[in-house]
N, C-alpha and C. Protein backbone atom coordinates (compact mmCIF):
# COMPACT_ATOMS: atom_id res chain seq x y z
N UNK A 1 28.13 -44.82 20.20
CA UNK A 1 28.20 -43.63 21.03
C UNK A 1 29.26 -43.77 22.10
N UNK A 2 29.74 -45.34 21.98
CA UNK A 2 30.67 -45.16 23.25
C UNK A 2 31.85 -44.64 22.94
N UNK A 3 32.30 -44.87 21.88
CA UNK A 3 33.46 -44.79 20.80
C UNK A 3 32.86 -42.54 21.18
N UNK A 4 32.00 -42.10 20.85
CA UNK A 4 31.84 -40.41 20.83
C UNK A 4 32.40 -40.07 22.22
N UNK A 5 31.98 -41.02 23.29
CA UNK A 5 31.54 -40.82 24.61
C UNK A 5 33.52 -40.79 24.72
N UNK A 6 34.22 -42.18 24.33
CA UNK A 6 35.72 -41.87 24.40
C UNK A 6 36.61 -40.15 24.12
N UNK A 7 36.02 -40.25 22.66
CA UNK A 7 36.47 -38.94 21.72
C UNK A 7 36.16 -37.80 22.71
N UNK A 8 34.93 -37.43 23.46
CA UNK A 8 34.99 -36.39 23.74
C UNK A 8 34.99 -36.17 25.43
N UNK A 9 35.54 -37.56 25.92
CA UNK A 9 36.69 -37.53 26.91
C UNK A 9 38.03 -37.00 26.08
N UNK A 10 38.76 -38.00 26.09
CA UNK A 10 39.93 -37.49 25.32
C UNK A 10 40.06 -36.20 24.86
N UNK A 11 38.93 -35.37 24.62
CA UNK A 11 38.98 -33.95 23.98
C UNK A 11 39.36 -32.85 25.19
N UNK A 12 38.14 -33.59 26.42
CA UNK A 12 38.39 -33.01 27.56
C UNK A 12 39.84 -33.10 28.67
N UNK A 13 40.61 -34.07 27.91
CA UNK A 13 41.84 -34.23 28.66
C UNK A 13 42.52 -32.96 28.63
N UNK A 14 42.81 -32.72 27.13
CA UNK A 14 43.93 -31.42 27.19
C UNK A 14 43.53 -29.91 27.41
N UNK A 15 42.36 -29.84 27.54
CA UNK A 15 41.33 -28.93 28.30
C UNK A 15 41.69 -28.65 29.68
N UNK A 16 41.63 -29.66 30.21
CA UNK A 16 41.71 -29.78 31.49
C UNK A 16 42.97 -29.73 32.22
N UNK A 17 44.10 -30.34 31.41
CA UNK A 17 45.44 -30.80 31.92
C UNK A 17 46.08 -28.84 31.42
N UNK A 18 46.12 -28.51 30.44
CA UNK A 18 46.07 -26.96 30.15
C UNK A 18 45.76 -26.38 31.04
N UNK A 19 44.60 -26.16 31.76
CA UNK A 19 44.21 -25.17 33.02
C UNK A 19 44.82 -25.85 34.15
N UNK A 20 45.43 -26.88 34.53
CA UNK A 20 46.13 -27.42 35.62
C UNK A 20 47.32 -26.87 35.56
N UNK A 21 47.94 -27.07 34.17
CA UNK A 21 49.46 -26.47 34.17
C UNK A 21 49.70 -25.38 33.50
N UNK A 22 48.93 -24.56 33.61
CA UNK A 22 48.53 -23.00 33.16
C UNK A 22 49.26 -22.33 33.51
N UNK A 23 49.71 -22.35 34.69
CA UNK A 23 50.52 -21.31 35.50
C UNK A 23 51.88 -22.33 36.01
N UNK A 24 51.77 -23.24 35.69
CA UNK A 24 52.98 -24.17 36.39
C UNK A 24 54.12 -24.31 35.18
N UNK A 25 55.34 -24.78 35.91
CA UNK A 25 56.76 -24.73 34.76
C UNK A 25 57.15 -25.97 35.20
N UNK A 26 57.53 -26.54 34.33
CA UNK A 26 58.02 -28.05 34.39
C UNK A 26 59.49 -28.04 33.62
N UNK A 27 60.42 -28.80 34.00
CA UNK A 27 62.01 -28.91 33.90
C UNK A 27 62.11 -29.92 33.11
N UNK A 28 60.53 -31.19 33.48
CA UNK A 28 61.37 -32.45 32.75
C UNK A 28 60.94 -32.58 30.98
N UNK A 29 61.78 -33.51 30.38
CA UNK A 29 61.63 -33.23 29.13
C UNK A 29 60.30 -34.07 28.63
N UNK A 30 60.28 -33.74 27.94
CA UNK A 30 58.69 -34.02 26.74
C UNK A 30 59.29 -35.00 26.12
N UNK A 31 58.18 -35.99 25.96
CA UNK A 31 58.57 -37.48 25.01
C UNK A 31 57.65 -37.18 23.97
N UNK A 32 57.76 -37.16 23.06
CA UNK A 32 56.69 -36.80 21.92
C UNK A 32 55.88 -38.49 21.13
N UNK A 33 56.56 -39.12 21.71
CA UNK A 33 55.61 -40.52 20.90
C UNK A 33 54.50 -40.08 20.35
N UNK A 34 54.46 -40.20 19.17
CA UNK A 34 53.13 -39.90 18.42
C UNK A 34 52.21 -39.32 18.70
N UNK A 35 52.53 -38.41 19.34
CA UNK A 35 51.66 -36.90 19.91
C UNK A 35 51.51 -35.95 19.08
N UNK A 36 50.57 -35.54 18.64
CA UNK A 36 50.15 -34.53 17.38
C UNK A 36 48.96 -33.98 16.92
N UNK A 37 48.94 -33.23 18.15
CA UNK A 37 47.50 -32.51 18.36
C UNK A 37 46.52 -31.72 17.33
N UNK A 38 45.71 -32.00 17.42
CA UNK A 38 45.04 -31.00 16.15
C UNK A 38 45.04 -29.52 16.00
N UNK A 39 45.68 -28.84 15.03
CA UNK A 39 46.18 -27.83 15.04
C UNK A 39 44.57 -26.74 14.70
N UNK A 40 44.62 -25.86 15.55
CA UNK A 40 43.68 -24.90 15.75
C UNK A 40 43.65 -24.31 14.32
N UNK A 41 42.59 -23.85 13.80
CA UNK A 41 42.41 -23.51 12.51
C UNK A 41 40.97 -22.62 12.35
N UNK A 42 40.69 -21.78 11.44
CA UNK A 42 39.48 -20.88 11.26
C UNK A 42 38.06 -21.65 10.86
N UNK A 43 37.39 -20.85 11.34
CA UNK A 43 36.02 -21.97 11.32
C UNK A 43 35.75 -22.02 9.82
N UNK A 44 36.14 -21.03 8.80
CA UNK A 44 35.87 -21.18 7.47
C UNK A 44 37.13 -21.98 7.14
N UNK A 45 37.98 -22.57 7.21
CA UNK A 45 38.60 -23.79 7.25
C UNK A 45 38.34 -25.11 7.13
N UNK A 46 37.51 -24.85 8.42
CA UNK A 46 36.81 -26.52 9.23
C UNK A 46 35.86 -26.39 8.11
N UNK A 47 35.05 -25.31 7.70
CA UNK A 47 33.90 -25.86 7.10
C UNK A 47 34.16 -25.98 5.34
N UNK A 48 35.40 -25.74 5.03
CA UNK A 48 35.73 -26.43 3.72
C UNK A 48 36.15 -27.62 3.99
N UNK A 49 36.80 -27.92 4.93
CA UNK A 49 37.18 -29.86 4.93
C UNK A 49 36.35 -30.18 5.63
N UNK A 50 35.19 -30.10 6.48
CA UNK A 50 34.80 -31.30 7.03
C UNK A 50 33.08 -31.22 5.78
N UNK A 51 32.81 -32.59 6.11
CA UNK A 51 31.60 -32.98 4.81
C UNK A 51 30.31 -32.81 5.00
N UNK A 52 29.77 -32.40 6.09
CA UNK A 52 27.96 -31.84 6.76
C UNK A 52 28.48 -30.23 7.24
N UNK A 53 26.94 -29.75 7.29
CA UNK A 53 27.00 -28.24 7.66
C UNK A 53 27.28 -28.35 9.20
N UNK A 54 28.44 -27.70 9.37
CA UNK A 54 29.22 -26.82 10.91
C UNK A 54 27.70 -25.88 10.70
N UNK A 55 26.98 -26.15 11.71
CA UNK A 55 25.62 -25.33 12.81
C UNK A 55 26.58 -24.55 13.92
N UNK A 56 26.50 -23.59 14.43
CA UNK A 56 26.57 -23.13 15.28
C UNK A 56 25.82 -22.32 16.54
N UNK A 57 26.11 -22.01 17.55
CA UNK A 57 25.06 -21.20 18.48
C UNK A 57 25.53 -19.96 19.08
N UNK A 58 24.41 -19.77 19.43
CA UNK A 58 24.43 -18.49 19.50
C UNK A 58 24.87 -18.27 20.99
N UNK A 59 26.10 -18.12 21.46
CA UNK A 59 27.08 -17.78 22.22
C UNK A 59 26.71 -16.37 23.82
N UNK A 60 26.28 -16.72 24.40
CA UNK A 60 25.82 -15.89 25.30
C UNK A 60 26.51 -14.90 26.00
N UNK A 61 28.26 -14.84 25.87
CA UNK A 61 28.96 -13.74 26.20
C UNK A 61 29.49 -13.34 25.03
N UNK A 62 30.95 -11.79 25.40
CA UNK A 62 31.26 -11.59 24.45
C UNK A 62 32.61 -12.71 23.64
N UNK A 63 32.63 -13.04 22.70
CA UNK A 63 33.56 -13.78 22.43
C UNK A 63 34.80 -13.09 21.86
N UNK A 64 35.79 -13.26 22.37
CA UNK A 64 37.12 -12.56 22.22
C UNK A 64 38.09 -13.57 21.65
N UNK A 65 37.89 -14.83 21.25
CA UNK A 65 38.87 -15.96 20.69
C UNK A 65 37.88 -17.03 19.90
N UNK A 66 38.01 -16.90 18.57
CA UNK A 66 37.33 -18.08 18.27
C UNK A 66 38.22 -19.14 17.10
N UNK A 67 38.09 -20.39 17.42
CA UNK A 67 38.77 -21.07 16.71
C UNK A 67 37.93 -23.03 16.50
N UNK A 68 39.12 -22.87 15.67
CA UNK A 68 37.93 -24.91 15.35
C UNK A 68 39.74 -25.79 15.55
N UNK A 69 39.01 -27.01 15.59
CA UNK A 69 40.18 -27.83 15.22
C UNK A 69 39.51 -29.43 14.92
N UNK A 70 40.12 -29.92 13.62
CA UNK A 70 39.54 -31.00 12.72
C UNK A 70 40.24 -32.10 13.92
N UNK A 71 39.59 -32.98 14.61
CA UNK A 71 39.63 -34.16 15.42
C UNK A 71 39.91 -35.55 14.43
N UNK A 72 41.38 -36.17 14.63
CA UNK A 72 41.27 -37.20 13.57
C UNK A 72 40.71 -38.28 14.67
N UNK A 73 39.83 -39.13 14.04
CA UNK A 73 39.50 -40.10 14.29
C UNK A 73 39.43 -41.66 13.23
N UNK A 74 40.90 -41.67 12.72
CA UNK A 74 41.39 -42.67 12.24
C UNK A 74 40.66 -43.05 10.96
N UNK A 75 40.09 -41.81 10.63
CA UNK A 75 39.31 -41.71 8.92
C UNK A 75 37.61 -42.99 9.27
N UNK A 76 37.72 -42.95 10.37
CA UNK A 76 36.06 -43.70 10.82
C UNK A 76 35.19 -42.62 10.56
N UNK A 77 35.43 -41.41 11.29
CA UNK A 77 34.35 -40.58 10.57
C UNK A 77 34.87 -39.24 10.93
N UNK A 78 34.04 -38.34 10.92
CA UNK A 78 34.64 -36.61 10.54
C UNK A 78 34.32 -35.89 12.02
N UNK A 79 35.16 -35.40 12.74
CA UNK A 79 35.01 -34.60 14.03
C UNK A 79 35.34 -33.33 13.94
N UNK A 80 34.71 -32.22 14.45
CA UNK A 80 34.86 -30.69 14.72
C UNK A 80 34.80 -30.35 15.95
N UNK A 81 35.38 -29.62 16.51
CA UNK A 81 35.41 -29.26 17.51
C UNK A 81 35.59 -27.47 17.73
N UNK A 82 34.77 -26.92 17.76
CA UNK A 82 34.72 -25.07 18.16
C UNK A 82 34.97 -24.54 19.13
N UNK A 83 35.66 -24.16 19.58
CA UNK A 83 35.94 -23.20 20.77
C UNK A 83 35.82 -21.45 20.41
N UNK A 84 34.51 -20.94 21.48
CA UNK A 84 34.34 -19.98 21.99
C UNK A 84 34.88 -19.48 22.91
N UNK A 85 35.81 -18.59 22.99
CA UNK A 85 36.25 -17.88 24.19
C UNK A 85 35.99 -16.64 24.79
N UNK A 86 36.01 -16.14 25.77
CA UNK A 86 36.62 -14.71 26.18
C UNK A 86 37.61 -15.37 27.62
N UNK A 87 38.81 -14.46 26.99
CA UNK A 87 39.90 -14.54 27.20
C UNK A 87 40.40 -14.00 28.75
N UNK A 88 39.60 -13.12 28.22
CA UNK A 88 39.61 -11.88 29.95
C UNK A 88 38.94 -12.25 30.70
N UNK A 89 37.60 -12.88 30.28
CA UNK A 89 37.22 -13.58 31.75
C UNK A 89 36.95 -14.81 31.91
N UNK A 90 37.95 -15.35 31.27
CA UNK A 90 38.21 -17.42 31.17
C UNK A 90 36.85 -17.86 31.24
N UNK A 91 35.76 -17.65 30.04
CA UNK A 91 34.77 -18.41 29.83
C UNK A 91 34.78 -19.32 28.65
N UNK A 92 34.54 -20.37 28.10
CA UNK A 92 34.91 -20.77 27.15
C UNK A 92 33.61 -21.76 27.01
N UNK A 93 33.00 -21.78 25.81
CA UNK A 93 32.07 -22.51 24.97
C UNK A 93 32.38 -23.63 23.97
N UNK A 94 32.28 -24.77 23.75
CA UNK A 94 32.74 -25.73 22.95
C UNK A 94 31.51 -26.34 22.07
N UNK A 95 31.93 -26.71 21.17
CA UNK A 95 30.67 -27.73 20.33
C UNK A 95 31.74 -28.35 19.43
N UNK A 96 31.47 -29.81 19.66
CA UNK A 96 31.90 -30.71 19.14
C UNK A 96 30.82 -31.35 18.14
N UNK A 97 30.85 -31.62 16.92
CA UNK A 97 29.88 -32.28 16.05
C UNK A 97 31.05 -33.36 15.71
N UNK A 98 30.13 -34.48 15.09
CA UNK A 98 31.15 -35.69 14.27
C UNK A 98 29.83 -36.21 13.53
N UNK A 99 30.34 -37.45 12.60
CA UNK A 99 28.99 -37.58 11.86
C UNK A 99 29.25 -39.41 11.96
N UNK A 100 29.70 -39.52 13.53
CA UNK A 100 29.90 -40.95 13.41
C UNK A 100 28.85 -41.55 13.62
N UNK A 101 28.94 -43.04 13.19
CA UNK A 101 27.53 -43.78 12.67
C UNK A 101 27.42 -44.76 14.32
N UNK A 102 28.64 -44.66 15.39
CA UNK A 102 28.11 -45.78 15.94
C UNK A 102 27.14 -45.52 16.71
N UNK A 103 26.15 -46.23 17.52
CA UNK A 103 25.15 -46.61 17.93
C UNK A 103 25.27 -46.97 19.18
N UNK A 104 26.07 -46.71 20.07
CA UNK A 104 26.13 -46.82 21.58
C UNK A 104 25.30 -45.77 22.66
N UNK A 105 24.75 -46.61 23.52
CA UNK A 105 24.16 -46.14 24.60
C UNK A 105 25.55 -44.46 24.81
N UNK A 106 24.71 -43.23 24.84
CA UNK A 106 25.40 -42.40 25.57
C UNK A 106 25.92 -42.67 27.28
N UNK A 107 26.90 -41.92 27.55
CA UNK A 107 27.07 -41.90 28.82
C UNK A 107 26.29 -40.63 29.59
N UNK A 108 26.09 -40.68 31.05
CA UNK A 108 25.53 -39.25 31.30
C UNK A 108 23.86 -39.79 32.11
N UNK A 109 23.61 -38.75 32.62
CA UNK A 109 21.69 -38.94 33.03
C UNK A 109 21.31 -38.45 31.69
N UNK A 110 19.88 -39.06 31.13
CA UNK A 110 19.03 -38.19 30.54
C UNK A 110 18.12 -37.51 31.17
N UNK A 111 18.10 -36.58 29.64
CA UNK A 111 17.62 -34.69 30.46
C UNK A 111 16.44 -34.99 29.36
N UNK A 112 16.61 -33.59 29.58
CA UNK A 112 15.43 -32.88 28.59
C UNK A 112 15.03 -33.30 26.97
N UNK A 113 14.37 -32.99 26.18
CA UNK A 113 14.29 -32.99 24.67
C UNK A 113 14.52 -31.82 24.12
N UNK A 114 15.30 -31.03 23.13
CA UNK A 114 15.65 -29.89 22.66
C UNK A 114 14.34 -29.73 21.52
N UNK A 115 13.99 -28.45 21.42
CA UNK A 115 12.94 -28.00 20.48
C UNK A 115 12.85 -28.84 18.76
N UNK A 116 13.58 -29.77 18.78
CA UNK A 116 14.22 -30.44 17.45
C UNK A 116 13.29 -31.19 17.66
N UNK A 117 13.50 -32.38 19.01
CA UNK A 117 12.76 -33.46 19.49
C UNK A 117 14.29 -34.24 20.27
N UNK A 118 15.54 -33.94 19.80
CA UNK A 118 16.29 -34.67 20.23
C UNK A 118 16.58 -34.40 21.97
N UNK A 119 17.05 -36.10 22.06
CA UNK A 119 17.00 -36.44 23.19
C UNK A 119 18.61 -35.88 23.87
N UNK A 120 18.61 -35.32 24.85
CA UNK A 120 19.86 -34.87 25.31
C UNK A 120 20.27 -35.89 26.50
N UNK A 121 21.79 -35.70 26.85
CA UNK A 121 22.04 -36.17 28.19
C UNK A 121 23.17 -34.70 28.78
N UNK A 122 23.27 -35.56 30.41
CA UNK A 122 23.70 -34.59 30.99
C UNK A 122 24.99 -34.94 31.11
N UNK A 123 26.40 -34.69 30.79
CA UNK A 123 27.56 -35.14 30.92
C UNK A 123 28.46 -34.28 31.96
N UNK A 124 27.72 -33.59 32.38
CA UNK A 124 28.64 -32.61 33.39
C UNK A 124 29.30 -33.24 34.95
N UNK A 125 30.04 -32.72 34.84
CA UNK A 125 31.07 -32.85 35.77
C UNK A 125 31.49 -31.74 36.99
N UNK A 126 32.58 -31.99 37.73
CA UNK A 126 32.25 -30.64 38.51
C UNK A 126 33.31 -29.80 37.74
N UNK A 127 33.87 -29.74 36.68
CA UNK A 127 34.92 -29.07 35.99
C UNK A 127 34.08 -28.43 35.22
N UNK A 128 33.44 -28.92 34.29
CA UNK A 128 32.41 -28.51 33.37
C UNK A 128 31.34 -29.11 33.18
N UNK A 129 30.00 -28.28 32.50
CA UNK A 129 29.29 -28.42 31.90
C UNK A 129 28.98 -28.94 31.30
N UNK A 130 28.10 -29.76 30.22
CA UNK A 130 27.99 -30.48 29.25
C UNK A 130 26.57 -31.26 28.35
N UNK A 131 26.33 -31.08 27.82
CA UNK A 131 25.36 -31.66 27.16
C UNK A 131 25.83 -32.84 26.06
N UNK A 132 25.06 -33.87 25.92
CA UNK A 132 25.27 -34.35 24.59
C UNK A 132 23.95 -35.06 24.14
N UNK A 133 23.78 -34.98 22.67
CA UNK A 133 22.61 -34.87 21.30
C UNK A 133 22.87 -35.68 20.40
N UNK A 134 21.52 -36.27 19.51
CA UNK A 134 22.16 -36.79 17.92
C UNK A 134 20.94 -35.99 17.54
N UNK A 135 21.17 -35.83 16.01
CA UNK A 135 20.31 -34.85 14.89
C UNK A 135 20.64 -35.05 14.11
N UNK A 136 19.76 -35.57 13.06
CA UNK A 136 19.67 -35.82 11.42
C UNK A 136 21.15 -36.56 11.22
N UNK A 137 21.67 -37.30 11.78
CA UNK A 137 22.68 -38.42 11.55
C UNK A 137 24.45 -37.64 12.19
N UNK A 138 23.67 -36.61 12.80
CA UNK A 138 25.50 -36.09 14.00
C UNK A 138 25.23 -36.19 15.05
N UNK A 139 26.20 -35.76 15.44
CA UNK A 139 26.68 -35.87 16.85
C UNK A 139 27.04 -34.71 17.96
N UNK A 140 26.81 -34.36 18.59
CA UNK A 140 27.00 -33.33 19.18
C UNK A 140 27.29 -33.13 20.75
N UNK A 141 28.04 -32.39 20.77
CA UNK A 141 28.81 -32.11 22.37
C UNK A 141 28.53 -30.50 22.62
N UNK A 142 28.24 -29.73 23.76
CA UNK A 142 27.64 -28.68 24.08
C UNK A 142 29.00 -28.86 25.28
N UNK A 143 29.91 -27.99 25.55
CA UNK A 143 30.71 -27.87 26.70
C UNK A 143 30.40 -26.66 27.35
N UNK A 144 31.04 -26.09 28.62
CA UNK A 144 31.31 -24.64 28.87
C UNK A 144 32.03 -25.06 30.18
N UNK A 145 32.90 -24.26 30.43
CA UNK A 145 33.59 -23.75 31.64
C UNK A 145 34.19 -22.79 32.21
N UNK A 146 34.56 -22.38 32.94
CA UNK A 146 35.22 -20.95 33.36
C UNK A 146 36.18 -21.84 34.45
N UNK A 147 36.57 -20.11 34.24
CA UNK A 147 38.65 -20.45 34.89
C UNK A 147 39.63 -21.61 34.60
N UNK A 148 39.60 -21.56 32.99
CA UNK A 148 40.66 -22.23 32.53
C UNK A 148 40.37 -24.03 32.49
N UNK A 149 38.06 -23.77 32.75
CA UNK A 149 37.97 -24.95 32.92
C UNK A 149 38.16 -25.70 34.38
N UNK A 150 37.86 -24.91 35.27
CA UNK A 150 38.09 -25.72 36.04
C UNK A 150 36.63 -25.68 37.02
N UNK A 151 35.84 -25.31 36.37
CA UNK A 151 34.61 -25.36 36.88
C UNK A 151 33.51 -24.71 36.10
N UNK A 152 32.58 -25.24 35.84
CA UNK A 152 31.29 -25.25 35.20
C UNK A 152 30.60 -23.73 34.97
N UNK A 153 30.15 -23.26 33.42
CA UNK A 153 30.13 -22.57 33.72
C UNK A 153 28.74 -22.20 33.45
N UNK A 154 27.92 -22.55 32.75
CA UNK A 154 26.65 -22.87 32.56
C UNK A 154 25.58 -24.17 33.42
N UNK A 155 24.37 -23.95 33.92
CA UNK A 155 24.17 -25.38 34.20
C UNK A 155 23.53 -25.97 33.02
N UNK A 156 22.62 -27.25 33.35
CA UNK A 156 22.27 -28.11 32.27
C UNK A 156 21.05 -27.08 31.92
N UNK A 157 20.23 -26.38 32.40
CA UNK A 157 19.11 -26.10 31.96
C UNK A 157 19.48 -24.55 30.83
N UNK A 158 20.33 -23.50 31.17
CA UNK A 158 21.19 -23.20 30.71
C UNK A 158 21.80 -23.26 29.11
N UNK A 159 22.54 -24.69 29.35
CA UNK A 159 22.98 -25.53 27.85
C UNK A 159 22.13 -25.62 26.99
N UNK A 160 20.45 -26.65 27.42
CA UNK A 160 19.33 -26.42 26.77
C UNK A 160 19.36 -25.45 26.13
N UNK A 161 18.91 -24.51 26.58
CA UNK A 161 18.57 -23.16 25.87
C UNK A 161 19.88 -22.56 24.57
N UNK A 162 21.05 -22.95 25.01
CA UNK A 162 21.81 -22.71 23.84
C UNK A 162 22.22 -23.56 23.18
N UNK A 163 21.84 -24.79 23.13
CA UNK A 163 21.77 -25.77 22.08
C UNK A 163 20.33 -25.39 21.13
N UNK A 164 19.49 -25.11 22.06
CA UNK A 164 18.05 -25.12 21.10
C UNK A 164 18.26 -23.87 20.35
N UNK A 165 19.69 -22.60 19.99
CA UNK A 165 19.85 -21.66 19.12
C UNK A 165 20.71 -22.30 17.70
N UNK A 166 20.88 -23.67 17.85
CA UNK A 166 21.59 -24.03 16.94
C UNK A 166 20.60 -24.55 15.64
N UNK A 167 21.03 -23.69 14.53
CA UNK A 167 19.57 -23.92 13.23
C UNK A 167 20.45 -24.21 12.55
């Protein structure tokens, strides 16, 4: 789980660094060293290549942008990542699943138990929101934020409730 706990830092980098330089223009040049982001793609996409059922939830605003993008993780195991948006009023919903096998202590407080039985933690930050879960051998990440991410947009009790719409 520490190895998930990395992945979905790292996920949250360009999340975050995006709503920082959202509005900003930069002069200097781009080094591309083996930079090669996962290219945004349709959720009926993701769910022909990746190998367990993409679950989804049931999304509490209106969603005006929706997209997936396949997370390589060096062929160790299979990552998804969903983004929910509305656009107009910079809310954005994430769920990350993977079906990796490792076995590390999560990071985070533990919370609640979701109607499944699974055990959640609280990964939030003051940027965002966050939950994270395992179920029947995945993995799962619950995000949300508003304004481009730069602050939380759901709380934890909140997340609960829209993780426990995921069947």
């Amino acid at each position: 789980m520490k190895a998930i706990s990395k992945l979905l830092f790292l996920c949250m980098i360009p999340l975050l660094l995006s709503a920082c330089l959202q509005n900003a223009e930069s002069n200097q040049p781009t080094n591309n060293l083996d930079l090669s982001p996962p290219v945004e793609i349709s959720i009926e996409e993701a769910v022909a290549e990746i190998p367990f059922r993409i679950k989804q939830p049931s999304v509490p605003f209106q969603v005006t942008q929706k997209s997936a993008r396949i997370l390589d993780a060096n062929g160790k195991f299979d990552a998804v990542e969903i983004t929910y948006a509305n656009t107009d009023e910079g809310l954005n919903l994430i769920i990350m699943i993977t079906n990796s096998k490792a076995d590390t202590r999560p990071n985070g407080k533990k919370g609640l138990k979701l109607e499944n039985g699974s055990q959640t933690w609280d990964q939030g930050n003051e940027h965002v929101s966050a939950i994270y879960w395992r179920n029947e051998g995945l993995t799962y990440s619950l995000i949300s934020g508003k304004n481009n991410n730069l602050e939380p947009l759901y709380d934890y009790q909140t997340l609960i409730e829209i993780a426990n719409t995921i069947k």
